[in-house]
Protein backbone atom coordinates (compact mmCIF):
# COMPACT_ATOMS: atom_id res chain seq x y z
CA UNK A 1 111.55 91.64 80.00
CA UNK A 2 108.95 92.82 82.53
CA UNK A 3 109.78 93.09 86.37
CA UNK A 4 108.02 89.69 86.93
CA UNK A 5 110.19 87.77 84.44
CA UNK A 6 113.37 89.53 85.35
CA UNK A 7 112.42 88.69 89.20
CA UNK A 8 111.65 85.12 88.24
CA UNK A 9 114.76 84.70 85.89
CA UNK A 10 117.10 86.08 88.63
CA UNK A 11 115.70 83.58 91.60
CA UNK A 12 116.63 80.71 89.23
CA UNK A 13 120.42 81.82 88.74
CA UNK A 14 120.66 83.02 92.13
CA UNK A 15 119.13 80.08 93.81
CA UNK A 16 116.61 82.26 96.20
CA UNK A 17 113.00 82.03 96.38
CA UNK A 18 111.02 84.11 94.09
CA UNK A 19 109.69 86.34 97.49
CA UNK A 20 113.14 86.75 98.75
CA UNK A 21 114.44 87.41 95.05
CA UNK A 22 111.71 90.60 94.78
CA UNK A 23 112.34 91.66 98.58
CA UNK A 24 116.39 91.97 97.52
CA UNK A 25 115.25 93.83 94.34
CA UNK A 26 112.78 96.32 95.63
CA UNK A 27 115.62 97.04 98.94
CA UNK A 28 117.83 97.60 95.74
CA UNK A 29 115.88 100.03 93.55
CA UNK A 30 114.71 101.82 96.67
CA UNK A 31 118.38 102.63 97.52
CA UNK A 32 119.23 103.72 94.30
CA UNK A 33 116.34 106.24 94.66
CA UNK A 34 117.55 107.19 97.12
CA UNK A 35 121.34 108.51 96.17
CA UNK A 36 119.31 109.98 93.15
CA UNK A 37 117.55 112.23 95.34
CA UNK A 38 120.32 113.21 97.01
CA UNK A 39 122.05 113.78 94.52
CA UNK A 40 124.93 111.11 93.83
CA UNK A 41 125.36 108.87 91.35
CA UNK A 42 125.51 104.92 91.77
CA UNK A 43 128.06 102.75 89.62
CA UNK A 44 127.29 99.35 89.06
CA UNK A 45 131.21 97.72 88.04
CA UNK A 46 130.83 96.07 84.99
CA UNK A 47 127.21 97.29 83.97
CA UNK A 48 127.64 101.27 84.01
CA UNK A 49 126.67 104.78 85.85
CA UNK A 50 123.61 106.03 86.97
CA UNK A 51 123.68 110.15 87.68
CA UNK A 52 121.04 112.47 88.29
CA UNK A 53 121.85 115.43 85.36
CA UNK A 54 120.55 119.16 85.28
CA UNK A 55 118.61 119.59 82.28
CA UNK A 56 118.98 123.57 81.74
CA UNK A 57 116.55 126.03 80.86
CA UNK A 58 115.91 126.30 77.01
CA UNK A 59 112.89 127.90 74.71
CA UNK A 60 110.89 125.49 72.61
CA UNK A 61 108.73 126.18 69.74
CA UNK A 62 105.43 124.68 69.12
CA UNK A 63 105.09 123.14 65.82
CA UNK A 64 101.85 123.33 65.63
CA UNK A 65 100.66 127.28 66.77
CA UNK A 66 104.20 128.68 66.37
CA UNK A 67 104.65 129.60 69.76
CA UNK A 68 107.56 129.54 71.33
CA UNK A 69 107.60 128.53 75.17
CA UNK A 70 110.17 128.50 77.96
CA UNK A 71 110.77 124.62 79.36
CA UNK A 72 111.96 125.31 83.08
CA UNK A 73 115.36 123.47 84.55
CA UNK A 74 114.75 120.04 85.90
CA UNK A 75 116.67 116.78 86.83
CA UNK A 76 116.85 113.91 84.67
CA UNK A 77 118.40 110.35 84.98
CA UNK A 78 121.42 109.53 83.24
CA UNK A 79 122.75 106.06 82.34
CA UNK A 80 126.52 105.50 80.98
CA UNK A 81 127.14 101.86 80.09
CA UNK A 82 130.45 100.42 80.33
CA UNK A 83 133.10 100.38 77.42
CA UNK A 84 132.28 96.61 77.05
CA UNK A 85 128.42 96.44 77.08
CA UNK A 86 129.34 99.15 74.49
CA UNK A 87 130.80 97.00 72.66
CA UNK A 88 128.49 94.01 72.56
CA UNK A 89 125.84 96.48 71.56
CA UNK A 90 127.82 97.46 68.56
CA UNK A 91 128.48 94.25 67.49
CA UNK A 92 124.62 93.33 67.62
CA UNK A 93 124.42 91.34 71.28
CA UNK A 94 127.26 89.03 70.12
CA UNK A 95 130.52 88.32 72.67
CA UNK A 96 133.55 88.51 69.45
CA UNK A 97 136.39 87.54 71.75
């Protein structure tokens, strides 16, 4: 699902106008940016966790030459889902209640 059909699929169960629909979104992925840069993470009850992770310094090797290279420290984006999207994710997209 591309941002255009997500934006258009949420106006329809939400009720809003497509315009208003991709205003709310953008406001909402902007914020989110936002606590990543600063550091914090942003839970979303009953979807998961967002957190901004240090990736540590480690040596690489390059397969190619044999090389081996240093990859300096860096942030990365985590996502943790929630014990029940888990779950319906195991049990290939099906609800077994």
């Amino acid at each position: 699902m591309n941002n255009k059909e997500f934006i258009t699929e949420l106006a329809q169960r939400s009720g809003y106008t497509q315009e208003l629909t991709q205003r709310l979104v953008h406001t909402f992925v902007e914020s989110m940016g936002d606590s990543f840069c600063d550091g914090e993470a942003v839970l979303l009850t009953g979807f998961g966790t967002f957190e901004v992770k240090k990736r540590m310094e480690r040596t690489v090797m390059n397969p190619s030459t044999g090389l081996k290279m240093l990859v300096p420290p860096k942030l990365v984006l985590g996502f943790k889902p929630v014990a029940s999207i888990k779950e319906k994710l195991k049990n290939g997209g099906r609800d077994d209640d």
